[in-house]
Protein backbone atom coordinates (compact mmCIF):
# COMPACT_ATOMS: atom_id res chain seq x y z
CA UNK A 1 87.24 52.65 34.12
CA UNK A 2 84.25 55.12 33.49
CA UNK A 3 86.47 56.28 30.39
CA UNK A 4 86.88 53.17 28.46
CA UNK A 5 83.10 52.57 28.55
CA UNK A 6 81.89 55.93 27.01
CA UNK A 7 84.60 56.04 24.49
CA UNK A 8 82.65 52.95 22.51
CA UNK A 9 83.74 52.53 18.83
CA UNK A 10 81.12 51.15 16.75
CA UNK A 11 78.24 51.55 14.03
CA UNK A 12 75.55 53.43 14.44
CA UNK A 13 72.23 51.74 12.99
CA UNK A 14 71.99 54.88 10.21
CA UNK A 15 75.43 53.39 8.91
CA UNK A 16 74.26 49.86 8.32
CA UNK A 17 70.80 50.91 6.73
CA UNK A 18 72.57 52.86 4.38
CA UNK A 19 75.32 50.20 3.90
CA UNK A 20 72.50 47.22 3.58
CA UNK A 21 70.96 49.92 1.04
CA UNK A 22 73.91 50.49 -1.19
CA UNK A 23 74.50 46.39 -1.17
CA UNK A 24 71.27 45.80 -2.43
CA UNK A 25 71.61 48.66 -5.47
CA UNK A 26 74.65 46.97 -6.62
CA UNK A 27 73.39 43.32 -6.24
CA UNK A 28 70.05 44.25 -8.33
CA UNK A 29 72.25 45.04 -11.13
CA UNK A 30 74.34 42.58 -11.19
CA UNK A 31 71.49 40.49 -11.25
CA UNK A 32 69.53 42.33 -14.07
CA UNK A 33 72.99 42.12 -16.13
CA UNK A 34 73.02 37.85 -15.46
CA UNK A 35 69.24 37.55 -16.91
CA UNK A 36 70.23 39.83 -20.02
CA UNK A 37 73.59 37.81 -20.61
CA UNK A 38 71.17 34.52 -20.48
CA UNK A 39 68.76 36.07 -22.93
CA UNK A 40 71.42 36.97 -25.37
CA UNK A 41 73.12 33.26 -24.88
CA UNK A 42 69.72 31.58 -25.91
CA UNK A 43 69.17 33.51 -29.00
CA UNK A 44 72.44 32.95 -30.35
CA UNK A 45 71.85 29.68 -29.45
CA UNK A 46 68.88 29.74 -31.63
CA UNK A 47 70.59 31.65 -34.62
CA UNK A 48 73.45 28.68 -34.48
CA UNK A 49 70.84 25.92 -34.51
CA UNK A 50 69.33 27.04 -37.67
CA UNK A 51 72.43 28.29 -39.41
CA UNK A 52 73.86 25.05 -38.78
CA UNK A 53 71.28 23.45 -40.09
CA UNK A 54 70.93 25.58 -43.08
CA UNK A 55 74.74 24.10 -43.38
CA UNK A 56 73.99 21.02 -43.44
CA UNK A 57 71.00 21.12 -46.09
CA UNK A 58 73.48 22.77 -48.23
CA UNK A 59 75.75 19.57 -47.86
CA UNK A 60 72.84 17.67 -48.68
CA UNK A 61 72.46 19.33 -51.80
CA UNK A 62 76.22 19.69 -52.73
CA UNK A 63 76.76 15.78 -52.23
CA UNK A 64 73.27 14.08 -53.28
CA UNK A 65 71.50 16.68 -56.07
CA UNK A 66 72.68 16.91 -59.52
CA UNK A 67 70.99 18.83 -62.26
CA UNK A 68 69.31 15.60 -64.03
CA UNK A 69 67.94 15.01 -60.96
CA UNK A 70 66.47 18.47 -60.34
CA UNK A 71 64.99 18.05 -63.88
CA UNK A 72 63.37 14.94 -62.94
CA UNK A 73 60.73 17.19 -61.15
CA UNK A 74 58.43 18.67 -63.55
CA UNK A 75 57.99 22.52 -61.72
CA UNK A 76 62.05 22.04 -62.33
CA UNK A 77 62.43 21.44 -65.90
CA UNK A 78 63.73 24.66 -66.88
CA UNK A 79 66.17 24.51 -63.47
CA UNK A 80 64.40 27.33 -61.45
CA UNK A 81 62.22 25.67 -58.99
CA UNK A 82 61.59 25.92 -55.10
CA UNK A 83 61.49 23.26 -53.57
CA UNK A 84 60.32 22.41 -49.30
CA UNK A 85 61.50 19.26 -47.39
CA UNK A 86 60.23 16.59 -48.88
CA UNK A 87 61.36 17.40 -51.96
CA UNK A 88 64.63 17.70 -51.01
CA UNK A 89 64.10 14.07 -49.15
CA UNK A 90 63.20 12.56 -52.06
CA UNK A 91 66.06 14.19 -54.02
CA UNK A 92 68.79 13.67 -51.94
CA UNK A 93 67.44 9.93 -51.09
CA UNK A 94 67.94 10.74 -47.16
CA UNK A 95 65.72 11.66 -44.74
CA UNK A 96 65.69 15.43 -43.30
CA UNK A 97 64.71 15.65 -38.92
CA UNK A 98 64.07 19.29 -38.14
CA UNK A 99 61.71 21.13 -36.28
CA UNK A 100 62.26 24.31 -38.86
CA UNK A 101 60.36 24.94 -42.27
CA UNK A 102 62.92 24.30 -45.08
CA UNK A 103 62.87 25.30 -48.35
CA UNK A 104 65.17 25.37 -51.18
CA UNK A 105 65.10 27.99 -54.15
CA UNK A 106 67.35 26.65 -57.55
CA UNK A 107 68.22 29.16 -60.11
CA UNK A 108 70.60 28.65 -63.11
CA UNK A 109 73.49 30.71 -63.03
CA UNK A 110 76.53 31.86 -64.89
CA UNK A 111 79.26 28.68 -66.42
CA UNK A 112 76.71 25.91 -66.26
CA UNK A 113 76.51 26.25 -62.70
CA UNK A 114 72.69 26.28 -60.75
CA UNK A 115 72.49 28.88 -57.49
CA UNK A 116 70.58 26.88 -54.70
CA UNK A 117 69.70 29.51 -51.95
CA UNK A 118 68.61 27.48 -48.73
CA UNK A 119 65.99 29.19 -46.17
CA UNK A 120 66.05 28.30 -42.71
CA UNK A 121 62.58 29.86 -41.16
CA UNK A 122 62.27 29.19 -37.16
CA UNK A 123 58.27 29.47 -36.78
CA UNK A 124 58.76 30.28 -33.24
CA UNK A 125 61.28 32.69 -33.87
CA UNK A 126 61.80 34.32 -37.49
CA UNK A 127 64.74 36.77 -35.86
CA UNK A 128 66.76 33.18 -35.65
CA UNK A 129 66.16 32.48 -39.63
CA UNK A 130 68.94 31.68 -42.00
CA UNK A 131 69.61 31.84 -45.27
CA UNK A 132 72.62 29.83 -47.35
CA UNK A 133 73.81 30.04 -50.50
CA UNK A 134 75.77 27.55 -52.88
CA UNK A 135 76.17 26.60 -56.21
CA UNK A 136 75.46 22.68 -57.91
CA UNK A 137 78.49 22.23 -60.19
CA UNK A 138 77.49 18.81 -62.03
C-alpha cells in the first residue's frame, strides 16, 4: 500500500502559476481587441449619421429647390451662393432637426444644370464630416 501513496499524480504549484499566467496574457488581449472593435463601431457609427444626413439634405434640395427659387435670395442672383440651415429651411419650406452644422454651396454648371455640394461638419468630431454632391435640374 506504501506504493500507491508515493506514486501521486498531480500538479505541482509551479505548473498552475505558470498556467494562471499564460490565461491571463491571452485574456488581456482579447480584451484590448473588444475595446478597439467598440471604438471602431462608434466612429463608423458617427461617419453613417452624418453621411446619411448629408443624404437626406441632398433630397431636400433635389425635391423642394428650383433655380427661381435660389434666385429669390439676393447673395444668389447670379446662382453661386452658400447657403447654412436656415436658408435651406426657408427654401425647401420644411424644417431641418440636426445636431450638425449644415451648409450648402450652389454653383452653375455645364447644360443648364446648378452643382449643389452639401457639407456635413460634426463639431464634436470633424473626422465624421461629409460631403455630397448633386446637381438641380429645373
Amino acid at each position: 500500500m506504501g506504493n500507491k501513496l508515493d506514486n501521486q499524480n498531480g500538479l505541482t504549484l509551479l505548473e498552475v502559476l505558470l498556467s494562471i499566467v499564460i490565461l491571463s496574457i491571452v485574456l488581456t488581449s482579447f480584451a484590448s481587441f473588444f475595446s478597439q472593435s467598440a471604438m471602431f463601431v462608434k466612429k463608423n457609427e458617427e461617419k453613417l449619421s452624418t453621411s446619411q444626413t448629408s443624404q437626406k439634405i441632398v433630397n431636400l434640395i433635389e425635391l423642394n429647390i428650383t433655380k427661381s427659387k435660389l434666385q429669390t435670395i439676393s447673395d444668389c442672383a447670379d446662382l453661386k451662393c452658400t447657403l447654412n440651415e436656415d436658408d435651406l429651411e426657408f427654401l425647401s419650406g420644411q424644417t431641418i432637426n440636426s445636431t450638425y452644422s449644415i451648409s450648402a454651396i450652389f454653383t452653375p454648371g455645364e447644360e443648364n444644370l446648378i452643382l449643389a455640394k452639401v457639407a456635413i461638419i460634426d463639431s464634436d468630431d470633424p473626422e465624421s464630416s461629409s460631403e455630397t454632391f448633386t446637381y438641380i435640374r429645373r
